[in-house]
C-alpha atoms as a PDB file:
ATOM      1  CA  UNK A   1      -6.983  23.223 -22.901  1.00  0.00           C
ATOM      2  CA  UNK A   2      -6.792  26.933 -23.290  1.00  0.00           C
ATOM      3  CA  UNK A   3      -7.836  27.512 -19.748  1.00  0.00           C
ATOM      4  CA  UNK A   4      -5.327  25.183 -18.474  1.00  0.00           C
ATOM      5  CA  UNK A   5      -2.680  27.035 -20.461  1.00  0.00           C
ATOM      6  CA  UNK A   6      -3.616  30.194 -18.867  1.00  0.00           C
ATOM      7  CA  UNK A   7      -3.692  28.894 -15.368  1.00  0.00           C
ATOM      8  CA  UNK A   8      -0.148  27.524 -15.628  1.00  0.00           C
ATOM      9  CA  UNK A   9       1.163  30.807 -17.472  1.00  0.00           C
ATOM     10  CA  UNK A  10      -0.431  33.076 -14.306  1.00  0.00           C
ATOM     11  CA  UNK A  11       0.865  30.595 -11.452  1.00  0.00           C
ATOM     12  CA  UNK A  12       4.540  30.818 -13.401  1.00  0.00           C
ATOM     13  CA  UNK A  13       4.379  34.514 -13.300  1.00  0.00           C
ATOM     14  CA  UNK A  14       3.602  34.954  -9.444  1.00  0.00           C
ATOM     15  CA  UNK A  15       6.219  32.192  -8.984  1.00  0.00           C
ATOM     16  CA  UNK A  16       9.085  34.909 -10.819  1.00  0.00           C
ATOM     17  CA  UNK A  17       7.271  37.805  -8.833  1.00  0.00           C
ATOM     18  CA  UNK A  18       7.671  36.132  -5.451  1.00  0.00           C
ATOM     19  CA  UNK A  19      11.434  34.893  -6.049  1.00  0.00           C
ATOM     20  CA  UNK A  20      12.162  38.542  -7.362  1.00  0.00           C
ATOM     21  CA  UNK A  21      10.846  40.288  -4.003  1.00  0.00           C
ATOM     22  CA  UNK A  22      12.778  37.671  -1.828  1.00  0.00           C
ATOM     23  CA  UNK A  23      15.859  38.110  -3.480  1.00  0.00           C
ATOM     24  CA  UNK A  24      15.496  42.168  -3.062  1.00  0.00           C
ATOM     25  CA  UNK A  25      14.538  41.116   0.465  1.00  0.00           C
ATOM     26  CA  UNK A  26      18.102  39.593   1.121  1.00  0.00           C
ATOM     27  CA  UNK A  27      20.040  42.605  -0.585  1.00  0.00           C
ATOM     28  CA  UNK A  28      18.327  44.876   1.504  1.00  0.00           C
ATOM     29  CA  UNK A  29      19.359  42.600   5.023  1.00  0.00           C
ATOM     30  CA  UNK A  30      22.929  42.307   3.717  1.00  0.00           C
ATOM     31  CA  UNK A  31      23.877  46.046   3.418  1.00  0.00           C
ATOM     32  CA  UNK A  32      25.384  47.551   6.663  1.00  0.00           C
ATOM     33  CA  UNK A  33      23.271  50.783   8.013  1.00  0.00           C
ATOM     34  CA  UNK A  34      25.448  53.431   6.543  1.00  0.00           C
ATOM     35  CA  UNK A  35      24.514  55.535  10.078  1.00  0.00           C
ATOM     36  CA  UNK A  36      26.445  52.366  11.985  1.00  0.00           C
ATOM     37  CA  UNK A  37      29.726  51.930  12.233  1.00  0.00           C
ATOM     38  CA  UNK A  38      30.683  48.445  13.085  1.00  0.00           C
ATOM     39  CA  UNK A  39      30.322  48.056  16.811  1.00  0.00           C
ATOM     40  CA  UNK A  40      26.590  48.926  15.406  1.00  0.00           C
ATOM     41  CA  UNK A  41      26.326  52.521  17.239  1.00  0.00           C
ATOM     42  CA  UNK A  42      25.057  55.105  15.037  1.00  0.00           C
ATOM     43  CA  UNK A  43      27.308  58.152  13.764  1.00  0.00           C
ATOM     44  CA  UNK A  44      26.309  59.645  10.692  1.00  0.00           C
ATOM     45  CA  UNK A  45      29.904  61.055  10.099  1.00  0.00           C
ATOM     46  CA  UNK A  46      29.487  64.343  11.665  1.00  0.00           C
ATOM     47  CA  UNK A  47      30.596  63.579  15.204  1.00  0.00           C
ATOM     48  CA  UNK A  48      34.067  62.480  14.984  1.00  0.00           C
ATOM     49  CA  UNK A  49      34.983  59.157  17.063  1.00  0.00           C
ATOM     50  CA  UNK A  50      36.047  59.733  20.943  1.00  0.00           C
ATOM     51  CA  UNK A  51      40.117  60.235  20.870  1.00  0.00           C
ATOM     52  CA  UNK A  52      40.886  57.677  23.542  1.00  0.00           C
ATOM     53  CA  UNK A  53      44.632  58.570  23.886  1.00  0.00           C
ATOM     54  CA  UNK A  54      43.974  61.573  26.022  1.00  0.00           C
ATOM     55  CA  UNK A  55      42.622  59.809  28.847  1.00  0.00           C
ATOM     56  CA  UNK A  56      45.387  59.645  31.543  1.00  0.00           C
ATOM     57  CA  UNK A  57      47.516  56.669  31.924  1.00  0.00           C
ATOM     58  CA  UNK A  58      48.792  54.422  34.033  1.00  0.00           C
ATOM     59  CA  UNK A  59      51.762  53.395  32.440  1.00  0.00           C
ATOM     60  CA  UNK A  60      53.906  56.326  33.299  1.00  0.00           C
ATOM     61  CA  UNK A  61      53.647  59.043  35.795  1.00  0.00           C
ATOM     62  CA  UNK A  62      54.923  62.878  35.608  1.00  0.00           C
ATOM     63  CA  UNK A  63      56.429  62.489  39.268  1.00  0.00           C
ATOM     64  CA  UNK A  64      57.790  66.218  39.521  1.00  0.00           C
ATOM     65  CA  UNK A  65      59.173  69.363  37.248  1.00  0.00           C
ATOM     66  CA  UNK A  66      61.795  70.981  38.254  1.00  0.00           C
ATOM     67  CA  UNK A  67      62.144  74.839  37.472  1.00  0.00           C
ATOM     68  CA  UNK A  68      65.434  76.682  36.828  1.00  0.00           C
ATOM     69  CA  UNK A  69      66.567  79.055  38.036  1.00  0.00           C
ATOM     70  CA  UNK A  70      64.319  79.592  41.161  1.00  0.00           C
ATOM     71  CA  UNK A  71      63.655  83.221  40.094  1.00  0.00           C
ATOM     72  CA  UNK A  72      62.790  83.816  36.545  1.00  0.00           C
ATOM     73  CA  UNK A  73      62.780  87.465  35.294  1.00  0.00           C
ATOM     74  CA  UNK A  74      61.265  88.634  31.726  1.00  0.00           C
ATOM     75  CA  UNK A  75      63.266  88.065  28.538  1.00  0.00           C
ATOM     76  CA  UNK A  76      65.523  85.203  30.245  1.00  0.00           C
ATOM     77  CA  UNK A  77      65.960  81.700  29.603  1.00  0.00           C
ATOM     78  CA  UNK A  78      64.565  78.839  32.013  1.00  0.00           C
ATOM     79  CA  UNK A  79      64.332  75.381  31.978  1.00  0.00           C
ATOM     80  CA  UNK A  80      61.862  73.103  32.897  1.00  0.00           C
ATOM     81  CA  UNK A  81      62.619  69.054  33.502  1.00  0.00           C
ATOM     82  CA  UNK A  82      60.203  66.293  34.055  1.00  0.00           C
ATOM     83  CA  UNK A  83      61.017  63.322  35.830  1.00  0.00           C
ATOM     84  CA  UNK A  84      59.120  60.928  33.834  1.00  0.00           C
ATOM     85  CA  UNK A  85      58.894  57.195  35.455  1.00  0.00           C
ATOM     86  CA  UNK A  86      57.796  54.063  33.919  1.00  0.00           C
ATOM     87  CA  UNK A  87      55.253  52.593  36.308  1.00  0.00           C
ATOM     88  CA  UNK A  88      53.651  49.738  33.626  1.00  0.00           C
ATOM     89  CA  UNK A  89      55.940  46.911  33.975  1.00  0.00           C
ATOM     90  CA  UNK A  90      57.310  46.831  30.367  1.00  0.00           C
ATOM     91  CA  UNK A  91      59.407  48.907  28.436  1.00  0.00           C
ATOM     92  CA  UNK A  92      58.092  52.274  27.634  1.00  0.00           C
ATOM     93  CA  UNK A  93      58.891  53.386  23.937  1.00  0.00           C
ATOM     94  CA  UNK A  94      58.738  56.182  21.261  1.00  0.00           C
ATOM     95  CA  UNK A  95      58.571  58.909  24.415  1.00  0.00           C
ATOM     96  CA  UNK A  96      58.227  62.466  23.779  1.00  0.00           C
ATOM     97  CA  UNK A  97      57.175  65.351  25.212  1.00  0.00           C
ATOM     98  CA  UNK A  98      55.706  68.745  24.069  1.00  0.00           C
ATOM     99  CA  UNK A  99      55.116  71.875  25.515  1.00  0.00           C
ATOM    100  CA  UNK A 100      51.974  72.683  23.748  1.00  0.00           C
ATOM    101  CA  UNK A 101      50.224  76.275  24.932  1.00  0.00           C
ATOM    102  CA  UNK A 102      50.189  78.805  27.708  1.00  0.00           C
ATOM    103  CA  UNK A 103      46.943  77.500  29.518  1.00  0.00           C
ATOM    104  CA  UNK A 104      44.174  80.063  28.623  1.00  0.00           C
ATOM    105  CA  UNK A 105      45.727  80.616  25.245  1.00  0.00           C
ATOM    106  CA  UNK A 106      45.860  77.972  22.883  1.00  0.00           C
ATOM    107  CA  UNK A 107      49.367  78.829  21.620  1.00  0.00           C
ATOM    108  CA  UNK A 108      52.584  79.505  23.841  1.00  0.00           C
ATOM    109  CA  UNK A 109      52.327  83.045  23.099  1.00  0.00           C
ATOM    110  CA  UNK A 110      55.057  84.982  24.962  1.00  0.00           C
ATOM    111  CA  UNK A 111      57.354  82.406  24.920  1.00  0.00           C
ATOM    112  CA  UNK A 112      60.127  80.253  22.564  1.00  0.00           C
ATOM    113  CA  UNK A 113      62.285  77.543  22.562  1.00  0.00           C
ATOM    114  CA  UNK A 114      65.820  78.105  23.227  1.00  0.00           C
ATOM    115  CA  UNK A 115      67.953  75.543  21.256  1.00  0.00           C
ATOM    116  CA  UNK A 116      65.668  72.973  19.947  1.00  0.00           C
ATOM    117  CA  UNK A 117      61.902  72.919  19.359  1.00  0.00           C
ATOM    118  CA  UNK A 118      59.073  73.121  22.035  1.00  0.00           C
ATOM    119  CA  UNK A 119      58.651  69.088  21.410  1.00  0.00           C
ATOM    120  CA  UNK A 120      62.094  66.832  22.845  1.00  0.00           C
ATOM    121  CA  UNK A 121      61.974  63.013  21.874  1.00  0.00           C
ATOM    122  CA  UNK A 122      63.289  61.157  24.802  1.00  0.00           C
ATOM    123  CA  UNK A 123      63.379  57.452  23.421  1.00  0.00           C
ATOM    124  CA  UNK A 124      62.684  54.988  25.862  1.00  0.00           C
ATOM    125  CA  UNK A 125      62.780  53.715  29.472  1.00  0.00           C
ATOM    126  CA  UNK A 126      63.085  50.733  30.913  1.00  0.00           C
ATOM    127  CA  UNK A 127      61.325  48.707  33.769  1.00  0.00           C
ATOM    128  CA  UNK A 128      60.692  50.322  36.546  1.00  0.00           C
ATOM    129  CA  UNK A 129      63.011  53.349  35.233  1.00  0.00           C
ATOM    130  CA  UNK A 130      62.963  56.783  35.378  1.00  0.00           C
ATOM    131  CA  UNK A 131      64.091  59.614  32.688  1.00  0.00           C
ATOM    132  CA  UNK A 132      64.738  63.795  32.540  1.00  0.00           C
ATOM    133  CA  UNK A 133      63.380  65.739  30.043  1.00  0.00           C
ATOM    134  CA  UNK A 134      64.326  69.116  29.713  1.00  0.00           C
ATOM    135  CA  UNK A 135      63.029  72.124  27.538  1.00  0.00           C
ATOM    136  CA  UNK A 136      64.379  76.098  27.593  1.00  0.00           C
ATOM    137  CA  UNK A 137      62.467  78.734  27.047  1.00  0.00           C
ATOM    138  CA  UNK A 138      62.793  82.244  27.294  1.00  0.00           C
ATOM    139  CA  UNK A 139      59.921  84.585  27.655  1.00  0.00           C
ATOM    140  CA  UNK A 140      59.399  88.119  26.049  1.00  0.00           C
ATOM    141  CA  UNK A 141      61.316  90.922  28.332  1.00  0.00           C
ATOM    142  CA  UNK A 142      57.558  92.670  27.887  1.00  0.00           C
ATOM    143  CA  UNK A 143      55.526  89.874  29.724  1.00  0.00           C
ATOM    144  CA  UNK A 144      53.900  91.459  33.372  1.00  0.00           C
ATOM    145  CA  UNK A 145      55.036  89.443  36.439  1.00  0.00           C
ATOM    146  CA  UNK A 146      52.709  86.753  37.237  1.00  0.00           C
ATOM    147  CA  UNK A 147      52.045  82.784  37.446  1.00  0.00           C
ATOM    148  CA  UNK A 148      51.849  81.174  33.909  1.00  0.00           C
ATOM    149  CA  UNK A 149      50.982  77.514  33.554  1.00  0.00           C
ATOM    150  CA  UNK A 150      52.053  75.418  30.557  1.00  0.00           C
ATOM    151  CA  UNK A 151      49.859  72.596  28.881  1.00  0.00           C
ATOM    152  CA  UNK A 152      52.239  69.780  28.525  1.00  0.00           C
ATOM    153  CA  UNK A 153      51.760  66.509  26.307  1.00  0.00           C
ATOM    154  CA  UNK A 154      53.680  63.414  26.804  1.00  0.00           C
ATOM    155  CA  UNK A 155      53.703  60.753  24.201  1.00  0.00           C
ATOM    156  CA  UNK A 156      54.487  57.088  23.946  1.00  0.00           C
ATOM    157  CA  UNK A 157      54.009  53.379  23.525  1.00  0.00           C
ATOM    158  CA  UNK A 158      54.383  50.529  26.165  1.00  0.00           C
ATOM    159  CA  UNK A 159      56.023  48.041  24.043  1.00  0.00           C
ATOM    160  CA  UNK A 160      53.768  46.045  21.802  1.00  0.00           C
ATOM    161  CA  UNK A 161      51.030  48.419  22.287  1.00  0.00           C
ATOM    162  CA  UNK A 162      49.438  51.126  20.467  1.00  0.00           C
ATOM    163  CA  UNK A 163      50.918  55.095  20.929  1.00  0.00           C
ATOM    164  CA  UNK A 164      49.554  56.501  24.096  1.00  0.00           C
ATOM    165  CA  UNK A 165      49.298  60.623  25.476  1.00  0.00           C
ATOM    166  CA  UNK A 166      48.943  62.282  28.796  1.00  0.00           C
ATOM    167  CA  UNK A 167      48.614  65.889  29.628  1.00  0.00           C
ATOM    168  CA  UNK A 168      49.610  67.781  32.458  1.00  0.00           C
ATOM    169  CA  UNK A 169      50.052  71.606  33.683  1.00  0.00           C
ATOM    170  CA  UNK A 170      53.173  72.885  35.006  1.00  0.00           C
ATOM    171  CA  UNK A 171      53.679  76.377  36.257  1.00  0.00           C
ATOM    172  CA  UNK A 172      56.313  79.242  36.148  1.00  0.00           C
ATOM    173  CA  UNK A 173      56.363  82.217  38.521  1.00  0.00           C
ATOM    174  CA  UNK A 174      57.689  85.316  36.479  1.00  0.00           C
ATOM    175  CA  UNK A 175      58.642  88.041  38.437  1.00  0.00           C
ATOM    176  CA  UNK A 176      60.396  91.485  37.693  1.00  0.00           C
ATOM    177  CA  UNK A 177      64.165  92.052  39.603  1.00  0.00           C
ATOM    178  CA  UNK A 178      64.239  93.207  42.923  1.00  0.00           C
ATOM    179  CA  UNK A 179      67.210  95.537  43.165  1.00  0.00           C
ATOM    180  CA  UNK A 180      67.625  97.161  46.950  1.00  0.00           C
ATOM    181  CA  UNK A 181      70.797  98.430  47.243  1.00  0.00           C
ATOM    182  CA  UNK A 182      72.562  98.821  50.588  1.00  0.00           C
ATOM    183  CA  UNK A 183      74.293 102.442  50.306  1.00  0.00           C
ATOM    184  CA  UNK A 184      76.175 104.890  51.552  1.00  0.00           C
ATOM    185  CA  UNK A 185      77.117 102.954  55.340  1.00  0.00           C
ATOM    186  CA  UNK A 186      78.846 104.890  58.004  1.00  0.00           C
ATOM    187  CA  UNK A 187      79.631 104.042  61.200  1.00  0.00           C
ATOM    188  CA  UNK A 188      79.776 106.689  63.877  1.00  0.00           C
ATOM    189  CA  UNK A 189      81.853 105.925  67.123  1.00  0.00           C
ATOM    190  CA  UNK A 190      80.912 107.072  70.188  1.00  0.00           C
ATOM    191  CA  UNK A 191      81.963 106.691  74.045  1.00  0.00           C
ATOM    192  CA  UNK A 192      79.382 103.811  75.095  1.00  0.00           C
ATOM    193  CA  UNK A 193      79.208 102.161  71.593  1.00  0.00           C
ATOM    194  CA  UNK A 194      78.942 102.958  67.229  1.00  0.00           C
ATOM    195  CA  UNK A 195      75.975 104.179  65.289  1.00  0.00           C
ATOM    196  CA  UNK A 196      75.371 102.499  61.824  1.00  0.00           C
ATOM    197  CA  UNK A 197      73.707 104.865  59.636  1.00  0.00           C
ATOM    198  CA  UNK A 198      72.928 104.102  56.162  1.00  0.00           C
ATOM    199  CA  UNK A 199      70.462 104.134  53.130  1.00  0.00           C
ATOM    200  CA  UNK A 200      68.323 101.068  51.355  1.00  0.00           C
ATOM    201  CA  UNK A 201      67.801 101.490  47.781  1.00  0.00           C
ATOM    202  CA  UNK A 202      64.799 100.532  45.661  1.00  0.00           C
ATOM    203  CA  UNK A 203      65.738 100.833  42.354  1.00  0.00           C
ATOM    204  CA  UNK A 204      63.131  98.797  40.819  1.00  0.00           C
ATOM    205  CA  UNK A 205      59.377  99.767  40.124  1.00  0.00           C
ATOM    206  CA  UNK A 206      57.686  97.276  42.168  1.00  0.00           C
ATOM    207  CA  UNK A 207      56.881  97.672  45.978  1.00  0.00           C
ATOM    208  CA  UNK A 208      59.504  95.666  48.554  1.00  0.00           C
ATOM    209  CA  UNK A 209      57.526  95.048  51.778  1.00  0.00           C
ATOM    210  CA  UNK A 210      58.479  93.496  55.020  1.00  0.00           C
ATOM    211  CA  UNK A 211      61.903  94.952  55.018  1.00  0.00           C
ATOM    212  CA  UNK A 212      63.835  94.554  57.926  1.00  0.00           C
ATOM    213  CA  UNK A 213      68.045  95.118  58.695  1.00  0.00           C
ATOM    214  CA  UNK A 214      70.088  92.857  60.672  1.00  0.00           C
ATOM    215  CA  UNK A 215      73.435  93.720  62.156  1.00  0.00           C
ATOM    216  CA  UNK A 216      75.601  90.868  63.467  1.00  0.00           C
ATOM    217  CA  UNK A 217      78.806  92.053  65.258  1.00  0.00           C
ATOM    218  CA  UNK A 218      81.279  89.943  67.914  1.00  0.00           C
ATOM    219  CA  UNK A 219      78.725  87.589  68.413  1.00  0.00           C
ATOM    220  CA  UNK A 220      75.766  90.102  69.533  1.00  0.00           C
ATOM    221  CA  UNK A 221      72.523  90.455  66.883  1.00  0.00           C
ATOM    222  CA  UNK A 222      70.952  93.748  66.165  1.00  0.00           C
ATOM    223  CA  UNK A 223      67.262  94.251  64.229  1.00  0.00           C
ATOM    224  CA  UNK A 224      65.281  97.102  62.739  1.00  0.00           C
ATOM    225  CA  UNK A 225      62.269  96.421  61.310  1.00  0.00           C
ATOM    226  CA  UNK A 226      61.419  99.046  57.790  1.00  0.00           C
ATOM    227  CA  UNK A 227      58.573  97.748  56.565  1.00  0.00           C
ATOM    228  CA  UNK A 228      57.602  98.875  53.123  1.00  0.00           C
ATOM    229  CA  UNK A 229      59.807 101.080  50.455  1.00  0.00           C
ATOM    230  CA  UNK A 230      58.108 101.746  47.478  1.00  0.00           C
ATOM    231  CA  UNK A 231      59.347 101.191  44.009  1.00  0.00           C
ATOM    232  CA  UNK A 232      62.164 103.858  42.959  1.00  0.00           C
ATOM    233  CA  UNK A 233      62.323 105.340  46.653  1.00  0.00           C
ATOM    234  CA  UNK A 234      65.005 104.741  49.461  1.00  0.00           C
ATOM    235  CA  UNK A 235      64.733 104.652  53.296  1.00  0.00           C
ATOM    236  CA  UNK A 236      67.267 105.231  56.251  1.00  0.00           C
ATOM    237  CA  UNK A 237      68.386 102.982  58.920  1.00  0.00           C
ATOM    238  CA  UNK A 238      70.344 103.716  61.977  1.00  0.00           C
ATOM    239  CA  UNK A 239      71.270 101.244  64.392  1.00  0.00           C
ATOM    240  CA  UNK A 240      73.194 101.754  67.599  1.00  0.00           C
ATOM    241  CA  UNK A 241      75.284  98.612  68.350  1.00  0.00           C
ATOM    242  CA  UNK A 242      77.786  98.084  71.625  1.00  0.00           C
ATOM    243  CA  UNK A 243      81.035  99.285  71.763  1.00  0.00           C
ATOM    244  CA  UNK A 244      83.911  97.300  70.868  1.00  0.00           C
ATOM    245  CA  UNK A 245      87.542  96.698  72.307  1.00  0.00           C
ATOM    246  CA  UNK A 246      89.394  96.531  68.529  1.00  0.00           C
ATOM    247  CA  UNK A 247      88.189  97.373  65.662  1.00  0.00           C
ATOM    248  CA  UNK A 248      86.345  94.849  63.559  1.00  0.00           C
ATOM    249  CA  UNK A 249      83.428  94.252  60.917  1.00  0.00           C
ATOM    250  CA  UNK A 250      80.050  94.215  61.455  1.00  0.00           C
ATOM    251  CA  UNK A 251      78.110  92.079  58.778  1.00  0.00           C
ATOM    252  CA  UNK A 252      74.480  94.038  57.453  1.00  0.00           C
ATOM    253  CA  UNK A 253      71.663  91.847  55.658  1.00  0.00           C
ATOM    254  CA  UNK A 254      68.611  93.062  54.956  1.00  0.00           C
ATOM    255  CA  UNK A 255      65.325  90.444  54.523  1.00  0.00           C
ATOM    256  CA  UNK A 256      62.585  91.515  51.925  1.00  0.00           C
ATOM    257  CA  UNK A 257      59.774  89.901  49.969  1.00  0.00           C
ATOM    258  CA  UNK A 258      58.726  91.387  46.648  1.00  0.00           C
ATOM    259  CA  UNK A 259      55.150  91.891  44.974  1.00  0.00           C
ATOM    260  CA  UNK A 260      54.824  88.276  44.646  1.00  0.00           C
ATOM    261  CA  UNK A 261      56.057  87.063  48.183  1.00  0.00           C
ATOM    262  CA  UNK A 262      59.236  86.092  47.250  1.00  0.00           C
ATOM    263  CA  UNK A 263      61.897  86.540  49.607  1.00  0.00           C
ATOM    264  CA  UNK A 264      65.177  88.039  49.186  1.00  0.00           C
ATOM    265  CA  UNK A 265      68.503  89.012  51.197  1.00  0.00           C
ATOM    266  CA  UNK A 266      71.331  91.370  50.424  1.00  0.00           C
ATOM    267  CA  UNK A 267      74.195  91.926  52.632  1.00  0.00           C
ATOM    268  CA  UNK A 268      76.843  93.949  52.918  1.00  0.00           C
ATOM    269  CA  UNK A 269      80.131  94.741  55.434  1.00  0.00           C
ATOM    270  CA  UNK A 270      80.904  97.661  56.999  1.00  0.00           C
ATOM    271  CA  UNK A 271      84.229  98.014  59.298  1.00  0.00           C
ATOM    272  CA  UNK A 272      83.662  98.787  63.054  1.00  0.00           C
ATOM    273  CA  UNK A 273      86.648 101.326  64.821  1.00  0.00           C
ATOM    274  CA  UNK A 274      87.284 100.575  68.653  1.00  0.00           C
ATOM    275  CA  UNK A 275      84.992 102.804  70.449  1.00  0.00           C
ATOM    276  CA  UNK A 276      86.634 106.405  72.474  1.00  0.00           C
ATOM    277  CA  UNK A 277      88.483 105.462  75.369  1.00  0.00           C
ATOM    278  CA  UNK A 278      90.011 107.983  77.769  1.00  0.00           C
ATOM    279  CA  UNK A 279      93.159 107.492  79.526  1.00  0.00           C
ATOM    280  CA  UNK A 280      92.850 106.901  83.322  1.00  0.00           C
ATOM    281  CA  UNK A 281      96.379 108.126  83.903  1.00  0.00           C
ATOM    282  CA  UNK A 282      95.778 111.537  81.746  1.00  0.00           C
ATOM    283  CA  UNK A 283      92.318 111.838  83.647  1.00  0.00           C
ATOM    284  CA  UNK A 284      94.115 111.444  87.263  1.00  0.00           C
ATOM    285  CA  UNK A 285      97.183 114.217  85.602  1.00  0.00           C
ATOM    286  CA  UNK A 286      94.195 116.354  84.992  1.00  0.00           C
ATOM    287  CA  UNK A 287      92.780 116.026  88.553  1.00  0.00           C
ATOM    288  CA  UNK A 288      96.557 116.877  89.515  1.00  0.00           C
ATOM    289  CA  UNK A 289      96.811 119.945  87.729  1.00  0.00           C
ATOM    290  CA  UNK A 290      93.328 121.030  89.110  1.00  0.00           C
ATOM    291  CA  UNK A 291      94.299 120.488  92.775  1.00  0.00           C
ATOM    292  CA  UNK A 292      97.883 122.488  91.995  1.00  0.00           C
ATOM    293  CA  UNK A 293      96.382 125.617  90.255  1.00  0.00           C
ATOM    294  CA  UNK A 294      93.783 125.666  93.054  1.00  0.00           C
ATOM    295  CA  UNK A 295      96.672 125.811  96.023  1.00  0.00           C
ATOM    296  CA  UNK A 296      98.955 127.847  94.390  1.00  0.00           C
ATOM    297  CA  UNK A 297      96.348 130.233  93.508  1.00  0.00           C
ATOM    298  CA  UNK A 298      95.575 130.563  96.910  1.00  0.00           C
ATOM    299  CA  UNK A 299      98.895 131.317  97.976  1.00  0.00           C
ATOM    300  CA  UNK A 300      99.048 134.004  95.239  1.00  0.00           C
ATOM    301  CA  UNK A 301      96.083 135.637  96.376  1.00  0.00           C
ATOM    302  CA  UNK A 302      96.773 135.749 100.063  1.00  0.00           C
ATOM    303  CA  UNK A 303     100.567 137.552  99.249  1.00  0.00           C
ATOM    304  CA  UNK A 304      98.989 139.805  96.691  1.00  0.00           C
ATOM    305  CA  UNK A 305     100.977 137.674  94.023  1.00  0.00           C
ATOM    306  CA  UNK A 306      99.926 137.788  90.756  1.00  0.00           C
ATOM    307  CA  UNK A 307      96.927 139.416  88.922  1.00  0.00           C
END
């Protein structure tokens, strides 16, 4: 009796046992791996999730940036507009755009917002529509003459869908004043034409090369080719141009391109007098008076007459 006792008391106790380890079993199953997140790749919450939004869409398209004014000096205001088109089909909402950094910088040292903040929220745009955004900013007068490219983000939503962002670069040229001054022009008349003398100017600290001065007078074209003036220097032109019946006004321009191969033009007028003409009837009096002293004279001589 005893033994059966025992028996039953040992086969209860590995019956408890072997329910207790299944049970720990199925707790164990049950808890997610804490270095899974639920689409079961590992990431044991150093490495931060990929930021999808920065891949480029193909719901709206920068299609161009326009730059104002053409020729942008240090320490004055510009403006930059994207033409920003919705190419997904539905309406495009909760669009803005943000000039983030200088590329190579992290920050848009050297520059600032004129009039608003370096981020513009443009609304929306319908299907198939198109919209400007515009941002000023001036740069510090100190900034060297160069290119500068700016890391833009534009941000929105096709409608229904989560917030989207693209990035592009956009580029300024900065370049210091060209100032060549057309001086001092005088025109010297002569018997088979005039002579245009005159001095060009550099009064800025860059270089001005491929300088050249163009004369256009009654129709006709005249050319001299300079070449290079150096920063804070000043050169001389002459050019001879044909005479002319009355007077009139010759028109000057002068072609240059500056450090950065940008071209410029400055002009100028300069009034043209009628060139010397000598009077056929005084010339034949002349030829008169010549013939008459030479007769007389002869006369003089032969009666002693006279010295």
């Amino acid at each position: 009796m005893n033994k059966k006792i025992i028996l039953a008391t040992v086969l209860f106790l590995g019956m408890v046992q072997l329910t207790n380890i299944r049970v720990y079993a199925n707790e164990v199953e049950s808890k997610p791996n804490q270095n899974q997140n639920e689409s079961g790749s590992n990431n044991n919450g150093n490495i931060p999730s990929i930021h999808e939004s920065n891949i480029q869409s193909k719901n709206i398209m920068v299609s161009s940036v326009n730059v104002t004014p053409n020729v942008i000096e240090p320490g004055k205001e510009f403006s930059l507009t994207y033409r920003i088109e919705n190419i997904s089909g539905r309406r495009i909402e909760g669009l803005s755009l943000k000039i983030v950094a200088v590329e190579g910088k992290g920050t848009l040292a050297g520059f600032i917002p004129v009039g608003t903040t370096n981020e513009i929220y443009a609304g929306s745009i319908g299907v198939d529509d198109v919209k400007d955004v515009t941002v000023k900013l001036a740069s510090d007068p100190s900034l060297k003459a160069g290119t500068y490219n700016f890391l833009t983000s534009v941000m929105f939503n096709v409608s229904g869908q989560e917030q989207e962002e693209i990035t592009k670069l956009s580029g300024i040229m900065l370049t210091n004043k060209s100032n060549l001054d057309i001086d001092g022009v005088e025109c010297n008349t002569q018997d088979d034409g005039s002579l245009l003398v005159g001095n060009l100017n550099n009064s800025g600290e860059e270089n001005l090369r491929k300088v050249e001065v163009n004369v256009s007078i009654n129709g006709e074209k005249y050319k001299k080719y300079i070449g290079k003036i150096e920063g804070e220097s000043e050169q001389i032109f002459e050019i001879p141009v044909s005479a002319v019946e009355e007077s009139t006004k010759a028109l000057i321009e002068v072609k240059y391109e500056d450090d950065n191969g940008i071209k410029h033009t400055t002009n100028q007028e300069v009034d043209v007098e009628k060139s010397i003409e000598i009077n056929n009837d005084e010339i034949n009096a002349g030829e008169e008076e010549v013939k008459s002293s030479g007769f007389w004279g002869s006369i003089k001589r032969f009666f002693g007459i006279g010295a």
